[in-house]
N, C-alpha and C. Protein backbone atom coordinates (compact mmCIF):
# COMPACT_ATOMS: atom_id res chain seq x y z
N UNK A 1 -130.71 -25.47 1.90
CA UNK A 1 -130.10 -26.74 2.27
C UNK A 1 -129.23 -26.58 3.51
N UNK A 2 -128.50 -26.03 3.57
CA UNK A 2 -127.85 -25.43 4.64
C UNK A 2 -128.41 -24.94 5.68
N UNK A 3 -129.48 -24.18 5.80
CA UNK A 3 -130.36 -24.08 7.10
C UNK A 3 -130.83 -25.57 7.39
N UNK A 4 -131.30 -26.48 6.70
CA UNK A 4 -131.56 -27.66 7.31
C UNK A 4 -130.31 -28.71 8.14
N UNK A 5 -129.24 -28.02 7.39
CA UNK A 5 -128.46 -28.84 8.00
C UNK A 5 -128.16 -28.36 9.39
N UNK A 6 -128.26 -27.05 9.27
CA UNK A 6 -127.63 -26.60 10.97
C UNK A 6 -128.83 -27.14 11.65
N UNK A 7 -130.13 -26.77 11.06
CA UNK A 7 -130.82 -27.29 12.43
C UNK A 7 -131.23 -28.84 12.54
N UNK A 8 -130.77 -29.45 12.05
CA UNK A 8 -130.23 -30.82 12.25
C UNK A 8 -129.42 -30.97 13.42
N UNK A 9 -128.30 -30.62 13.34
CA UNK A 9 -127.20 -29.94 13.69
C UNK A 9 -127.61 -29.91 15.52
N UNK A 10 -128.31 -29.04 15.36
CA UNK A 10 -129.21 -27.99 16.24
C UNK A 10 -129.62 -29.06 17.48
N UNK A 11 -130.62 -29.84 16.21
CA UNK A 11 -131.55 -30.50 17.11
C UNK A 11 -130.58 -31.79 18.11
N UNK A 12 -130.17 -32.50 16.60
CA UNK A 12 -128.69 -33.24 17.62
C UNK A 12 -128.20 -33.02 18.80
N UNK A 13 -127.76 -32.02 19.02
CA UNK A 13 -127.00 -31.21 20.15
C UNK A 13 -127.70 -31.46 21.42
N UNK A 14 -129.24 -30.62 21.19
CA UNK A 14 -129.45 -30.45 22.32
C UNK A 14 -130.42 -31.76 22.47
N UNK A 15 -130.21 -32.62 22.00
CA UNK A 15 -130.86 -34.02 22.49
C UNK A 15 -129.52 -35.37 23.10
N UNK A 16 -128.98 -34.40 23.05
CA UNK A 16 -127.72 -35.15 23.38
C UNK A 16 -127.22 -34.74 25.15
N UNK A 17 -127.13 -33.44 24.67
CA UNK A 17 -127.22 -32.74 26.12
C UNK A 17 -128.29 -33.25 27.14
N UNK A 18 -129.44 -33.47 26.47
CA UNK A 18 -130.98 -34.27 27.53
C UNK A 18 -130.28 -35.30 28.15
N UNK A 19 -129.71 -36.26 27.17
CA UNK A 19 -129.32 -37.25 27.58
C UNK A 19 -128.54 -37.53 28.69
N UNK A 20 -127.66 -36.47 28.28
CA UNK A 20 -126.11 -36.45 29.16
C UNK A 20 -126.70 -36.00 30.93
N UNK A 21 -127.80 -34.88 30.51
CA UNK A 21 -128.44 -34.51 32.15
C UNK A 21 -128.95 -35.92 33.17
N UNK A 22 -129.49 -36.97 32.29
CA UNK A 22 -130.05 -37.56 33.04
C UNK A 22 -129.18 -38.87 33.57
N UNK A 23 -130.12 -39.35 34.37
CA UNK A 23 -128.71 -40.38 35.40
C UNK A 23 -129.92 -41.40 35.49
N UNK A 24 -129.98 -42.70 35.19
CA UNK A 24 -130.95 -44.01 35.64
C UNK A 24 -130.65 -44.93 36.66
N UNK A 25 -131.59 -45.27 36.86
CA UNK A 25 -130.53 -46.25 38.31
C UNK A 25 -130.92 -47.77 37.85
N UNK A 26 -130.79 -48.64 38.48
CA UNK A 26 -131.14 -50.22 38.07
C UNK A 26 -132.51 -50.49 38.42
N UNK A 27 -133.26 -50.02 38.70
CA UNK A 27 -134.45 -50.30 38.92
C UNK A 27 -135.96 -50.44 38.22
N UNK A 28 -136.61 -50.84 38.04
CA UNK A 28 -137.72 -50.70 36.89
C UNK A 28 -138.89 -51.35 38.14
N UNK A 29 -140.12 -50.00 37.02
CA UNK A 29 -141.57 -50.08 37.72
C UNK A 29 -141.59 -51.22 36.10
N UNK A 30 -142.36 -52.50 36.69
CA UNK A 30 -143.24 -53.30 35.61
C UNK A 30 -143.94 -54.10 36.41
N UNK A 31 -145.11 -53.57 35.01
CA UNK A 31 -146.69 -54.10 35.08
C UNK A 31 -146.59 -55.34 34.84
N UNK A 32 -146.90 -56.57 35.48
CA UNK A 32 -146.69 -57.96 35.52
C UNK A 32 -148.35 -58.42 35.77
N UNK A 33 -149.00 -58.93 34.47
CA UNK A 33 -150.26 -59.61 34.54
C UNK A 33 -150.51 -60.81 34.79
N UNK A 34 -150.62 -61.23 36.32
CA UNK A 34 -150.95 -62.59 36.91
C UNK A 34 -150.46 -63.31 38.49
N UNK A 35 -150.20 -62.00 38.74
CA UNK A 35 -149.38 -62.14 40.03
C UNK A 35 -148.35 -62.06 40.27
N UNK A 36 -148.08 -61.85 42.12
CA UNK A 36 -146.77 -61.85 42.46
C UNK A 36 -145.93 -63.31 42.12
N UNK A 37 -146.32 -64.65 41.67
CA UNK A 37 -145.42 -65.63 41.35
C UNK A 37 -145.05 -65.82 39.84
N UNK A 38 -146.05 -64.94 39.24
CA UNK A 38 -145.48 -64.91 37.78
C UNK A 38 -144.63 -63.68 37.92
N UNK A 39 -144.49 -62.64 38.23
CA UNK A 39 -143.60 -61.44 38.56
C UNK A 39 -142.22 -62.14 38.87
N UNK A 40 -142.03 -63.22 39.99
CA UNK A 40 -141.10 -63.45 40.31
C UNK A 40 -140.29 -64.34 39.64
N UNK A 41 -141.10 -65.06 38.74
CA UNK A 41 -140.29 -66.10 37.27
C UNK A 41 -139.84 -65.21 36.84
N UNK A 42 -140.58 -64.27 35.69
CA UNK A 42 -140.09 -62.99 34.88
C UNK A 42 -138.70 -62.51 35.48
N UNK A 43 -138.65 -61.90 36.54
CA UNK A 43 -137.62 -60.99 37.54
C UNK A 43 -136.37 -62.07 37.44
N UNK A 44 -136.58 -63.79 37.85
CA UNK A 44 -135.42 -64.39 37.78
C UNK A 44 -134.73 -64.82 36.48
N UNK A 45 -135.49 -65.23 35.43
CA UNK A 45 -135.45 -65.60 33.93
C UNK A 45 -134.80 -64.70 33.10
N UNK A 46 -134.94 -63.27 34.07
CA UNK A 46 -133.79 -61.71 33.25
C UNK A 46 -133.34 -61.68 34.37
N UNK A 47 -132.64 -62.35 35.05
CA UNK A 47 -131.72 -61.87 36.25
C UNK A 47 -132.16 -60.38 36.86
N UNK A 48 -133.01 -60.62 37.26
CA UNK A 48 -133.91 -59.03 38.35
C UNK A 48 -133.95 -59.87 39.28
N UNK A 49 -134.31 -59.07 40.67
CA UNK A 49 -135.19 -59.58 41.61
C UNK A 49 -136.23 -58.59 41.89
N UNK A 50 -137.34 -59.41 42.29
CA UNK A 50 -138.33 -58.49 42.51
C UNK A 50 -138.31 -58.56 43.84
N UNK A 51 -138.48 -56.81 44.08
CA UNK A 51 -138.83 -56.57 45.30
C UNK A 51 -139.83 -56.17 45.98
N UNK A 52 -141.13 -56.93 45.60
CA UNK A 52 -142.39 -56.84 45.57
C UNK A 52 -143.31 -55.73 44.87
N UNK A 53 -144.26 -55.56 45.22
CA UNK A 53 -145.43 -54.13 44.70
C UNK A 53 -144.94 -52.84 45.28
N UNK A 54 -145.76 -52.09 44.09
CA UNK A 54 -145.17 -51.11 44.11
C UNK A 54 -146.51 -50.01 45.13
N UNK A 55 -146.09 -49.83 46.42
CA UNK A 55 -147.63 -49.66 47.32
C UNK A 55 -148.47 -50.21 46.57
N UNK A 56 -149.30 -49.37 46.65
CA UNK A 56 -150.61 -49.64 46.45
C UNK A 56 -151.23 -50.35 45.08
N UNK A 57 -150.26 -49.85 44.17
CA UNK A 57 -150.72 -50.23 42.43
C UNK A 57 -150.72 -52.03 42.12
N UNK A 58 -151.60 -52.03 42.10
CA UNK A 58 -151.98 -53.42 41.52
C UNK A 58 -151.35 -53.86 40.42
N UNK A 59 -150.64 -55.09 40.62
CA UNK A 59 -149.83 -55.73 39.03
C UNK A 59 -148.28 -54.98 39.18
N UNK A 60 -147.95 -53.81 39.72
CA UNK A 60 -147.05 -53.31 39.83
C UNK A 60 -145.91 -53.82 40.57
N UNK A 61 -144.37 -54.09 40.00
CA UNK A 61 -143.73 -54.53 40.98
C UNK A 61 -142.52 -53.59 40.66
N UNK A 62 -141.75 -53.65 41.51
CA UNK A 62 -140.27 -53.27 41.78
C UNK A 62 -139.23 -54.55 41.44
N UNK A 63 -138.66 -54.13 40.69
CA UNK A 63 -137.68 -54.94 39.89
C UNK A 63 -136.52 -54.05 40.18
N UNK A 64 -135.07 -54.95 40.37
CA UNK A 64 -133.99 -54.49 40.29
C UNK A 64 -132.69 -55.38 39.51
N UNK A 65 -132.14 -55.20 38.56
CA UNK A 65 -131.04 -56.04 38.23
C UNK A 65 -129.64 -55.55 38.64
N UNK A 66 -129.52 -56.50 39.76
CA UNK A 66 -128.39 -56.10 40.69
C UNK A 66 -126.62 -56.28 40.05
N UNK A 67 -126.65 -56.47 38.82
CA UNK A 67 -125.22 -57.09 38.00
C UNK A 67 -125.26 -55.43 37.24
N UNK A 68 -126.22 -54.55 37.23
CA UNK A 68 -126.17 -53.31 36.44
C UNK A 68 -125.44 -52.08 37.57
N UNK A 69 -124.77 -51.13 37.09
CA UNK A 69 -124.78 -50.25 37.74
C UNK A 69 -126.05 -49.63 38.53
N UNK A 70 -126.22 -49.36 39.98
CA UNK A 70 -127.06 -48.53 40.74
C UNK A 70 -127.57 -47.20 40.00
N UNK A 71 -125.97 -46.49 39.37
CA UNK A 71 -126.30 -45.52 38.49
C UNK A 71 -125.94 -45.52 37.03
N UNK A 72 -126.17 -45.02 36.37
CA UNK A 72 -125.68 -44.93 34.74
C UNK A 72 -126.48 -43.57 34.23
N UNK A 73 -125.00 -43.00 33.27
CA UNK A 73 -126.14 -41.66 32.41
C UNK A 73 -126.86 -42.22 31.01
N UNK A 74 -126.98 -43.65 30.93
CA UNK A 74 -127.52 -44.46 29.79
C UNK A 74 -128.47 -45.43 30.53
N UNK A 75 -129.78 -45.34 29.38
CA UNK A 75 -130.59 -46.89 30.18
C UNK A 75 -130.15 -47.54 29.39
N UNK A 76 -130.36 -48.26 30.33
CA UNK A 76 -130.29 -49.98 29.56
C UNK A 76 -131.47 -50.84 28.40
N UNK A 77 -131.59 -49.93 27.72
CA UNK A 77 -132.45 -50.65 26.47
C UNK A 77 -132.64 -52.01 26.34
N UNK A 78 -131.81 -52.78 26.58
CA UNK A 78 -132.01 -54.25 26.41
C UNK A 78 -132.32 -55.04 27.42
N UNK A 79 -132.52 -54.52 28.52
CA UNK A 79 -133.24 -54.95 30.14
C UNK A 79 -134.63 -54.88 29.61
N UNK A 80 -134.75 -53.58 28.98
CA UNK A 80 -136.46 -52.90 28.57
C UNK A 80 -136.93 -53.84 27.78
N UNK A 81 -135.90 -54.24 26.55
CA UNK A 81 -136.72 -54.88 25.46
C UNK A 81 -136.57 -56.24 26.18
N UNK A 82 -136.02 -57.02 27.26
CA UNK A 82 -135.99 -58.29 27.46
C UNK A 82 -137.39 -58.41 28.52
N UNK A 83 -137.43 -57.27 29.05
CA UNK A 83 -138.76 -57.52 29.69
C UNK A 83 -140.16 -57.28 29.10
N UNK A 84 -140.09 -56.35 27.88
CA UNK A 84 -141.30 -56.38 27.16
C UNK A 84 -141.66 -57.76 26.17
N UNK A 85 -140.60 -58.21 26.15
CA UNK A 85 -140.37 -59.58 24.99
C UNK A 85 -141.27 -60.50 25.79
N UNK A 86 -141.89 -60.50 27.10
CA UNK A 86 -142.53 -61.13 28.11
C UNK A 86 -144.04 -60.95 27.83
N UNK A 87 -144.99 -62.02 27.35
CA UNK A 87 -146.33 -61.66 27.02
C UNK A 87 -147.03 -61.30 28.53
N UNK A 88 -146.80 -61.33 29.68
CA UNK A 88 -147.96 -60.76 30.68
C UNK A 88 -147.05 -59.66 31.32
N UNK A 89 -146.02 -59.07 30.61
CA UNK A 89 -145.52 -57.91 30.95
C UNK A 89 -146.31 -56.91 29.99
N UNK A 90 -147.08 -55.91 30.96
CA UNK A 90 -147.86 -54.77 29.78
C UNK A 90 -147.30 -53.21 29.80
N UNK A 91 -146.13 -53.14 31.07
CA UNK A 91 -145.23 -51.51 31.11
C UNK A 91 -144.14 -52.02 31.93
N UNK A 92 -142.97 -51.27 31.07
CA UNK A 92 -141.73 -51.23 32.11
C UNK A 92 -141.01 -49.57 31.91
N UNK A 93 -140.26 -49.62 32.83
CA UNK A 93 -139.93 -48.31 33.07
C UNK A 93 -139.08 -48.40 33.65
N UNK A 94 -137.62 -48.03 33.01
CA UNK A 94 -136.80 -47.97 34.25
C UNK A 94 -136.46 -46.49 34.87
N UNK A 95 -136.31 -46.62 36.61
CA UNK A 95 -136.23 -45.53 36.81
C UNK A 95 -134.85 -44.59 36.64
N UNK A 96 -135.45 -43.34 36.98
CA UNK A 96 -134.38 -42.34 37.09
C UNK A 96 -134.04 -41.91 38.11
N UNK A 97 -132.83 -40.83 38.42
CA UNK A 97 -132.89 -40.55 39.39
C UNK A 97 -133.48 -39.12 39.51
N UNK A 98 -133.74 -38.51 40.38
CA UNK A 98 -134.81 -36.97 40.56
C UNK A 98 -133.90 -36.21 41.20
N UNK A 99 -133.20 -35.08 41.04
CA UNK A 99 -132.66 -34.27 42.32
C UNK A 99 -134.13 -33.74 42.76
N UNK A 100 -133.86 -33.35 44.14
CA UNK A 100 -134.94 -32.32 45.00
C UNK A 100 -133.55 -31.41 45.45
N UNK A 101 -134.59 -30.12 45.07
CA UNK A 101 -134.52 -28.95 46.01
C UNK A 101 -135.16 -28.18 47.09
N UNK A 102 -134.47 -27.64 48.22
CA UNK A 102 -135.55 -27.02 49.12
C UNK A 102 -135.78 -25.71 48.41
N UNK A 103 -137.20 -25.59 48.38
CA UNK A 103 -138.05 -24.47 48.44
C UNK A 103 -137.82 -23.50 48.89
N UNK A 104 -137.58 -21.89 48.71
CA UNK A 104 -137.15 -20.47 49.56
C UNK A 104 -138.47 -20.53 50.18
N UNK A 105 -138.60 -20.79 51.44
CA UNK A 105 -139.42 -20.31 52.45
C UNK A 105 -139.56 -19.00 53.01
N UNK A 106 -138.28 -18.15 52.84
CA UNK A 106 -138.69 -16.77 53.44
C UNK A 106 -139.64 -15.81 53.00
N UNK A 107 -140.37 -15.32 54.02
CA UNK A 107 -140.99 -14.11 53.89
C UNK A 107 -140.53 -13.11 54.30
N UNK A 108 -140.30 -11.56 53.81
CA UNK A 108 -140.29 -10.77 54.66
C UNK A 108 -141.04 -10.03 55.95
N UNK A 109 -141.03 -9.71 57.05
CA UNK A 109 -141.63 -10.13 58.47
C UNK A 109 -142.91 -8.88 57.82
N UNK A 110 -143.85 -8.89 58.97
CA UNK A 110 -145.44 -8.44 58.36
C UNK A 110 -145.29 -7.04 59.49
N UNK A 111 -144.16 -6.60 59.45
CA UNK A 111 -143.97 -5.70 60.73
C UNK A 111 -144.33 -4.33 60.28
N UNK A 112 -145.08 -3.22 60.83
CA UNK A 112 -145.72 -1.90 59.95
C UNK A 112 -144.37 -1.14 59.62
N UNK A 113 -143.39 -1.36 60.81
CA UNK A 113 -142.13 -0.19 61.12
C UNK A 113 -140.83 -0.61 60.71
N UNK A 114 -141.06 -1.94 59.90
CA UNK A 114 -140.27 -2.61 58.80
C UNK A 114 -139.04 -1.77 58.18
N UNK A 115 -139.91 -0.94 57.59
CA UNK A 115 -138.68 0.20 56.90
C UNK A 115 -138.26 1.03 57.52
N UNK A 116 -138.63 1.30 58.77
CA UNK A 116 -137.82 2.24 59.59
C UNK A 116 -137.04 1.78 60.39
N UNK A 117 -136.95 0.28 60.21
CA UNK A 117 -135.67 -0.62 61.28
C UNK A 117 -134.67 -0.79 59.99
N UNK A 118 -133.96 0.26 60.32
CA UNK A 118 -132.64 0.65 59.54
C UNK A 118 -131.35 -0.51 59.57
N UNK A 119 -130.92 -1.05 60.74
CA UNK A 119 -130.55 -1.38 61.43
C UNK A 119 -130.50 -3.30 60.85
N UNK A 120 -131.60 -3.58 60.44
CA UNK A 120 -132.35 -4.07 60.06
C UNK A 120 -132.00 -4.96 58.27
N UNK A 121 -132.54 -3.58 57.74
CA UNK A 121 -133.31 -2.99 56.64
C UNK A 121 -132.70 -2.28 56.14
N UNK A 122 -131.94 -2.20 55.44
CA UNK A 122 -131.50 -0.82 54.94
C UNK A 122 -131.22 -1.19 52.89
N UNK A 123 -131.61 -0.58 52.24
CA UNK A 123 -131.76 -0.72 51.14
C UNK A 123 -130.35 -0.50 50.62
N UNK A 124 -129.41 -0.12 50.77
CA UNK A 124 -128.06 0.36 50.64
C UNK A 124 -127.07 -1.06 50.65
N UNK A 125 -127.88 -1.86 51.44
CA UNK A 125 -126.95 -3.03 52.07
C UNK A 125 -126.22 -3.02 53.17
N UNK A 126 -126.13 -2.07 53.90
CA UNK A 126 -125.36 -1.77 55.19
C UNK A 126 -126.50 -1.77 56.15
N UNK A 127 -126.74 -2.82 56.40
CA UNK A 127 -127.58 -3.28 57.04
C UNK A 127 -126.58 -4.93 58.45
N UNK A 128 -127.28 -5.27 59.48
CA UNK A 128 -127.00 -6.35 60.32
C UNK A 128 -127.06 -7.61 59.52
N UNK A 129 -127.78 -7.73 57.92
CA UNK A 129 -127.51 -9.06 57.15
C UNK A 129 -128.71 -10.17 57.52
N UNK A 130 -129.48 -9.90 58.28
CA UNK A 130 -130.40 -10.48 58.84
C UNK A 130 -130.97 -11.71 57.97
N UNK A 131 -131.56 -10.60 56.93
CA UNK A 131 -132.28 -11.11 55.60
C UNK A 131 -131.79 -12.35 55.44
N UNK A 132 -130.56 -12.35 54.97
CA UNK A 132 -129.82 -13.94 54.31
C UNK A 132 -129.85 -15.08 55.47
N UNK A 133 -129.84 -14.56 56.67
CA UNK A 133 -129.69 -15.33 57.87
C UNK A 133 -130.99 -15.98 58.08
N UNK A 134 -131.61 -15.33 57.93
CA UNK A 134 -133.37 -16.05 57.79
C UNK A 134 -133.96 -17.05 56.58
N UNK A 135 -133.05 -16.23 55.55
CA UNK A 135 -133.60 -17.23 54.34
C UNK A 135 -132.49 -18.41 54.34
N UNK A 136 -132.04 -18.73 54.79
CA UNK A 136 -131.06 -20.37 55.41
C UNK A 136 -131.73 -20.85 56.14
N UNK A 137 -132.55 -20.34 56.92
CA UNK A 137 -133.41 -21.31 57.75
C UNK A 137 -133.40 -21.07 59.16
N UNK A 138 -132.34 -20.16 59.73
CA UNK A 138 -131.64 -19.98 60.87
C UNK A 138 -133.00 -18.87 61.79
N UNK A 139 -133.45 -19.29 63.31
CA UNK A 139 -134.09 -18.54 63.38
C UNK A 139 -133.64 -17.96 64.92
N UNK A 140 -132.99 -18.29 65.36
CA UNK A 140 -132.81 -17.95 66.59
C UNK A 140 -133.09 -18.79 67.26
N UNK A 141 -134.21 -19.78 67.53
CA UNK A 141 -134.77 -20.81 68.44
C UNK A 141 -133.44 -21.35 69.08
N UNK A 142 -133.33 -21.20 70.52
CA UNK A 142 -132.73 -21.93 71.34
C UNK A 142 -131.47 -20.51 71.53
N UNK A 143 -131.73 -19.36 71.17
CA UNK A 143 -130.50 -18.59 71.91
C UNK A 143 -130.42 -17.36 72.83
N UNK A 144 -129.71 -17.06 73.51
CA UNK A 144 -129.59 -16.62 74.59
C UNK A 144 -129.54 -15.22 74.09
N UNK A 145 -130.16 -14.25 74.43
CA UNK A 145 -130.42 -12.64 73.95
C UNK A 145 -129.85 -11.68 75.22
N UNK A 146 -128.89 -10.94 75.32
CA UNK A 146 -128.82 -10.27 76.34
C UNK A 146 -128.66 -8.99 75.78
N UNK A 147 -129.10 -7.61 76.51
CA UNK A 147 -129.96 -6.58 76.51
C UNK A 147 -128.28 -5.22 77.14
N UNK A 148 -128.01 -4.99 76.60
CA UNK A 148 -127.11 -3.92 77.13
C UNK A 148 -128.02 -2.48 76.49
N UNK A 149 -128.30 -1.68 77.73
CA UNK A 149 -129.08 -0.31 77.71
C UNK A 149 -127.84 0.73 78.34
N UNK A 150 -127.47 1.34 77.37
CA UNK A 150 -126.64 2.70 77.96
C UNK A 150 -127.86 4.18 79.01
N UNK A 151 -128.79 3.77 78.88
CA UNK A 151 -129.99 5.04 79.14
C UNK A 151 -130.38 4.29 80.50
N UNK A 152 -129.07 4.11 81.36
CA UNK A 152 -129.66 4.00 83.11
C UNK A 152 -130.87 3.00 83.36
N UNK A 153 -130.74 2.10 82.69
CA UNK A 153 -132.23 0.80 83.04
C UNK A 153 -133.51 1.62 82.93
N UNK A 154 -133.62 2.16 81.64
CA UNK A 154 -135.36 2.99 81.54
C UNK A 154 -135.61 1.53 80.92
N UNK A 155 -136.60 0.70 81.91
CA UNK A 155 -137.29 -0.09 81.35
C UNK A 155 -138.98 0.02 80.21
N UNK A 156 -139.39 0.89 80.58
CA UNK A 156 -140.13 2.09 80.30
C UNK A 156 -140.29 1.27 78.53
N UNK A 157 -138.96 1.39 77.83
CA UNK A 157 -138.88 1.15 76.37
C UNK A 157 -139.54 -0.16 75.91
N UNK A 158 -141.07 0.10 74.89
CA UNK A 158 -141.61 -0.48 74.56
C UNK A 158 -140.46 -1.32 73.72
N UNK A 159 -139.43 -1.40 72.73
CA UNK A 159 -138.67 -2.23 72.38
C UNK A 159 -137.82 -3.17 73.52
N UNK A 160 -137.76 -3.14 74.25
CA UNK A 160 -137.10 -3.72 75.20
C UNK A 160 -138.22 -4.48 76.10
């Protein structure tokens, strides 16, 4: 009995936490069967406005009820059920919001002598830091490189 209760318990918790992650905004995708002028009764009759189709999807409109918060960590259930209560409404959805993240783009360079640019490279960490400087995005484009040679101008040096 007691194991059921914790994971009761359990399950509670972390459906609560789901909740708490997510953030909705005022907006809803609904399927409206009969056109954009029946869409736009529906949208005014629940205080929405529609802000037309949704691209390309047919029947689809963009609905917003502008008296709701932009954001909330709760939907609004009773927007949902006032628009399904609508016989040529067949989906509503209100949206959420999405974070995006950028993607790590770095590679390490395809160079053969890689590990022998110390300088560079160095497994120790006492290295010029390069690495992190590249994986930010930073590439050099647009800067000025100047060349100090202690060895009398031997231009000669394939690195140079």
């Amino acid at each position: 009995m007691l194991d059921m209760t914790w994971l009761r318990l359990c399950i509670v918790v972390v459906l609560c936490v789901q909740c708490l992650c997510e953030e909705y905004t005022n907006s809803w995708a609904v399927e409206v069967i009969g056109g954009p002028e029946v869409a736009d009764k529906i949208a005014a009759k629940h205080d929405f406005v529609n802000l037309g189709r949704v691209g390309s999807l047919e029947n689809v409109y963009h609905f917003v009820h502008r008296r709701s918060p932009s954001r909330s960590p709760r939907s609004l259930s009773s927007k949902h059920s006032d628009l399904m209560s609508e016989p040529e409404v067949a989906f509503v959805e209100q949206q959420k919001v999405h974070s995006r993240t950028k993607r790590e783009v770095y590679t390490p360079p395809c160079d053969k002598t890689w590990n022998q640019q110390w300088y560079l490279h160095r497994p120790s960490g006492h290295d010029m830091n390069v690495e992190s400087v590249w994986k930010q995005g930073v590439t050099g484009k647009g800067s000025v490189v100047s060349i100090l040679d202690d060895e009398n101008g031997k231009k000669e040096k394939p690195e140079l």
